[in-house]
C-alpha atoms as a PDB file:
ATOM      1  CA  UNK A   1     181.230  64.207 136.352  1.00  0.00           C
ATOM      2  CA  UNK A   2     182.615  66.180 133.559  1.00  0.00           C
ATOM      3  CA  UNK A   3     179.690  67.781 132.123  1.00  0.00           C
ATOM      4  CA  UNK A   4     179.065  68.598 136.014  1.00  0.00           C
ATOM      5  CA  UNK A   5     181.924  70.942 136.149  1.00  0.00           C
ATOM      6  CA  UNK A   6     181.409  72.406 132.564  1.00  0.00           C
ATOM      7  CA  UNK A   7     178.213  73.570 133.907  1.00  0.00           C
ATOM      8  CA  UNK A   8     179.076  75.302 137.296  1.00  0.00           C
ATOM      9  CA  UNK A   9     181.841  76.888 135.296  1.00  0.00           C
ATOM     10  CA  UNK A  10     179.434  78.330 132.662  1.00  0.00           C
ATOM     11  CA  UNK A  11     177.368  79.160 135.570  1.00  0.00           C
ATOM     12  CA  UNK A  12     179.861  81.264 137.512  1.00  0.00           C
ATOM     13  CA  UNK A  13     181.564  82.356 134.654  1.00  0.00           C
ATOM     14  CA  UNK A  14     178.609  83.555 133.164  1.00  0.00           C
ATOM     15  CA  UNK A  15     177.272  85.126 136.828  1.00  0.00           C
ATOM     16  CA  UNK A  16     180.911  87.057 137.034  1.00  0.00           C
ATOM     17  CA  UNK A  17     180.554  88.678 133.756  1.00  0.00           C
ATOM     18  CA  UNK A  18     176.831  89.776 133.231  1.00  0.00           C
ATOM     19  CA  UNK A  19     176.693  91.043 137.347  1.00  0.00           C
ATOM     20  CA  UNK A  20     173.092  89.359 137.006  1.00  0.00           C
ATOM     21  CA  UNK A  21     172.544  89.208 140.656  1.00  0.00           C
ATOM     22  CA  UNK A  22     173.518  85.671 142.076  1.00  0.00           C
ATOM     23  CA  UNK A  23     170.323  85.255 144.669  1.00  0.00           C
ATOM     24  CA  UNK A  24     167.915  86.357 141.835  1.00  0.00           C
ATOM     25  CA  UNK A  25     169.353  83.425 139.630  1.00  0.00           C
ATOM     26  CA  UNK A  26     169.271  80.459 141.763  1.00  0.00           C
ATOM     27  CA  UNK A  27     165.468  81.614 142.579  1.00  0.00           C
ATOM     28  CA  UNK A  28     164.531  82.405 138.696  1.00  0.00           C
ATOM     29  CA  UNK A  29     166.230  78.781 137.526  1.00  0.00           C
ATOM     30  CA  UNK A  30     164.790  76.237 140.753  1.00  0.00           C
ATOM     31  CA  UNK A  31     163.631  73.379 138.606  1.00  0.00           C
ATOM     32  CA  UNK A  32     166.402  74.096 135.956  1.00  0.00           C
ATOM     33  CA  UNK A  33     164.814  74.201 132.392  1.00  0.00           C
ATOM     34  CA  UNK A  34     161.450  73.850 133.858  1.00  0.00           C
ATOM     35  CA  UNK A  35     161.810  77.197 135.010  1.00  0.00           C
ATOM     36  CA  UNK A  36     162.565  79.263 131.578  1.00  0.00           C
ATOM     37  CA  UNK A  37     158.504  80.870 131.601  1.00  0.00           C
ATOM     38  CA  UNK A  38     158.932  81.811 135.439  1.00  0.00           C
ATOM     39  CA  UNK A  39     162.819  83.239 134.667  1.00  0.00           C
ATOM     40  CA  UNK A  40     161.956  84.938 131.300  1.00  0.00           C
ATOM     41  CA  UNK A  41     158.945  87.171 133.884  1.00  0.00           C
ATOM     42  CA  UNK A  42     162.052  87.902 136.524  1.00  0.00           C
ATOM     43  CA  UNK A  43     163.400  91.220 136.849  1.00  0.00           C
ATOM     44  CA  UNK A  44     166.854  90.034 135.949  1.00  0.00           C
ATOM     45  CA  UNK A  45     165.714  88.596 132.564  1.00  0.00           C
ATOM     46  CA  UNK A  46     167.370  90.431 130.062  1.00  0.00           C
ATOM     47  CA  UNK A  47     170.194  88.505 132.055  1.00  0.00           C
ATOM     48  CA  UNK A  48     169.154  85.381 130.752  1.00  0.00           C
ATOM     49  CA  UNK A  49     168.150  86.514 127.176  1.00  0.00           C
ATOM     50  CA  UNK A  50     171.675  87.691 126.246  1.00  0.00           C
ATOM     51  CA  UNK A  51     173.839  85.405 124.073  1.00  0.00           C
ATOM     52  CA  UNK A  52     176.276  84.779 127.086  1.00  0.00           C
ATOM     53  CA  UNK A  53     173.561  82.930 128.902  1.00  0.00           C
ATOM     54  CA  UNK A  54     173.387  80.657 126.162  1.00  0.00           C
ATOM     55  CA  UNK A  55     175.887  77.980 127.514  1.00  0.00           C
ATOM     56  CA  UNK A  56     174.380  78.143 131.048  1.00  0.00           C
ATOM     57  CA  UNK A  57     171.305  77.674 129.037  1.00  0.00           C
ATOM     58  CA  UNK A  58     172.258  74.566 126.835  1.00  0.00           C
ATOM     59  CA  UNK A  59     173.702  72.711 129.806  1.00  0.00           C
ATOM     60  CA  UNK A  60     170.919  72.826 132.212  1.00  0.00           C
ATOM     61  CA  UNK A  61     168.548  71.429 129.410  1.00  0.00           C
ATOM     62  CA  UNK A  62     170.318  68.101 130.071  1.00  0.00           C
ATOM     63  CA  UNK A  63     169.132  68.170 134.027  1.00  0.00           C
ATOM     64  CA  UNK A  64     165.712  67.367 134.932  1.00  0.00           C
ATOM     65  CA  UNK A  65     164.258  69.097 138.185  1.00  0.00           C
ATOM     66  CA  UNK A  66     164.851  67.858 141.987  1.00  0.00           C
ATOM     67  CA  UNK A  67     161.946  65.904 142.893  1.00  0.00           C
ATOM     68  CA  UNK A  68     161.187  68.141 145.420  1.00  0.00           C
ATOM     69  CA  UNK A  69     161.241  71.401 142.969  1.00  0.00           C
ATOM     70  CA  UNK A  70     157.868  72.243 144.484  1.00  0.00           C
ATOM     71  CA  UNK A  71     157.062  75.185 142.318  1.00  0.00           C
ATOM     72  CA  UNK A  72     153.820  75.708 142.303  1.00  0.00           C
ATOM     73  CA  UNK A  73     154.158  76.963 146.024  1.00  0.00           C
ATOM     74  CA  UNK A  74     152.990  80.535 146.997  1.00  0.00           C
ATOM     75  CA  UNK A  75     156.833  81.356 147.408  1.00  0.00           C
ATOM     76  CA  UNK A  76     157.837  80.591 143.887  1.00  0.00           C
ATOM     77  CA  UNK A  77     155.023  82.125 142.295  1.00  0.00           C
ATOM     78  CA  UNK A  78     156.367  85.860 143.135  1.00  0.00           C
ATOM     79  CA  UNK A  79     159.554  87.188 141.045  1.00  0.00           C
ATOM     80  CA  UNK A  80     162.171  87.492 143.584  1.00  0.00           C
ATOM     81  CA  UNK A  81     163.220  85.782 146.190  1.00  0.00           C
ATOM     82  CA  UNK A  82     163.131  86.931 149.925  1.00  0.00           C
ATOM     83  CA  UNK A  83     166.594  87.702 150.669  1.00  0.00           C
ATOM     84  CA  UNK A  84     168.590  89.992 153.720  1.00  0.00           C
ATOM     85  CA  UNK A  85     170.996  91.774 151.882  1.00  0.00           C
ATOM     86  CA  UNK A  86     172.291  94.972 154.417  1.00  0.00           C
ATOM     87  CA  UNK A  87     170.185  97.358 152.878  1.00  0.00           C
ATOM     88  CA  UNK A  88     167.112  95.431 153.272  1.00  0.00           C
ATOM     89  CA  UNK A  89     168.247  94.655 156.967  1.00  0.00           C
ATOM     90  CA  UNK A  90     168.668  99.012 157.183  1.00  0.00           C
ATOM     91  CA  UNK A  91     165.602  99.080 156.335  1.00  0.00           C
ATOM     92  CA  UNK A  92     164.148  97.140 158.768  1.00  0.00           C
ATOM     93  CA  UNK A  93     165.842  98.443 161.584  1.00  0.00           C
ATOM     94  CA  UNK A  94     165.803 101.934 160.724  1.00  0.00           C
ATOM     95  CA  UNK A  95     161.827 101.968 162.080  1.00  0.00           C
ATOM     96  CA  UNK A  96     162.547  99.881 165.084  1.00  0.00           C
ATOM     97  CA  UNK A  97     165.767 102.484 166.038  1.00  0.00           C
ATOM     98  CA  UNK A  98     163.370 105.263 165.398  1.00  0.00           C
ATOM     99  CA  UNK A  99     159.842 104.573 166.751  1.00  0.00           C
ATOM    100  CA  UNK A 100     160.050 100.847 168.344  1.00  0.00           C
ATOM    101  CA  UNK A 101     157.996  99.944 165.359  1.00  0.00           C
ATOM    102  CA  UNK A 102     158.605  96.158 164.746  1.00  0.00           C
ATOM    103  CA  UNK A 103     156.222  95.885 161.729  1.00  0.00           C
ATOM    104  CA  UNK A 104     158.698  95.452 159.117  1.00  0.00           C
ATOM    105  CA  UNK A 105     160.692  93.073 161.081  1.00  0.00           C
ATOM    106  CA  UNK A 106     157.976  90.527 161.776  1.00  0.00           C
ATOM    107  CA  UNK A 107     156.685  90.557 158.100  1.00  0.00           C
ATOM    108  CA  UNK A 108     160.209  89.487 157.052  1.00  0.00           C
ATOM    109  CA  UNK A 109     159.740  86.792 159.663  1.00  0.00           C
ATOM    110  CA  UNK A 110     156.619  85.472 158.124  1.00  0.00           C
ATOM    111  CA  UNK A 111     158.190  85.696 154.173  1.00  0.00           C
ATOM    112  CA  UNK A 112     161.137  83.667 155.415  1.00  0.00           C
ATOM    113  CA  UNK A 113     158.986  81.113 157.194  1.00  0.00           C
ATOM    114  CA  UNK A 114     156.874  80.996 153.869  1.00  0.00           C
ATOM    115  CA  UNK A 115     160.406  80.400 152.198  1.00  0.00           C
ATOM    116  CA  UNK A 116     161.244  78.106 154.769  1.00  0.00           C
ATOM    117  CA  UNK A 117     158.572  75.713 153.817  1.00  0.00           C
ATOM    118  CA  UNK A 118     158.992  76.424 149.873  1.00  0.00           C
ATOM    119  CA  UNK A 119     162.240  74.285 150.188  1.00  0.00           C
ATOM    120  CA  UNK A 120     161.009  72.388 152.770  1.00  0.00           C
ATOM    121  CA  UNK A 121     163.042  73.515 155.646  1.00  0.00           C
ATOM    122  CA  UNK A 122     161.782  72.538 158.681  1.00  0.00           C
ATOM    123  CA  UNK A 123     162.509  74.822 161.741  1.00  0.00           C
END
């Protein structure tokens, strides 16, 4: 569909240019235009309030949410979403290199399960 395309080129055009951090966005915007009060509390939301967003911003008005959007979960209630980016994984490691301390590792275990069944992921 056309306005399809328009859309995910806004999107990624728009992602390219600001640097607004790509995991942080498809977490802030789940449920599309339902999501503006949830994405204008994010840490990347003077992303979203600049006038380049606007586009991104006009097109998703015209999608409603997935039925299974599901926001109201624990998972979606916090601003960012659980991610593994190599410094996070560093970090986790560092204290299990060090002192055989596997604290840090199994509490990333429980966020992703809680993220797991946020989108309904079943293991």
């Amino acid at each position: 569909m056309e306005q399809d395309g328009a859309f995910v080129t806004a999107l990624f055009g728009f992602l390219s240019e600001s640097k607004a951090p790509y995991e942080q966005f498809f977490f802030d915007w789940r449920g599309g235009a339902l999501s503006s009060a949830r994405a204008a509390r994010s840490p990347a939301a003077d992303h979203y309030a600049s006038e380049a967003f606007r586009p991104v911003a006009d097109l998703m008005e015209v999608y409603g949410p997935a039925d299974d959007v599901n926001l109201g979960h624990l998972y979606f209630t916090g601003t960012t979403p659980r991610t593994m980016l190599i410094d996070e994984v560093e970090a986790i490691w560092a204290p299990i290199a060090e002192s055989d301390d596997w604290s840090l590792f199994h509490e990333a275990l429980d966020e992703i399960a809680v993220m797991r069944e946020a989108y309904g992921i079943m293991p």
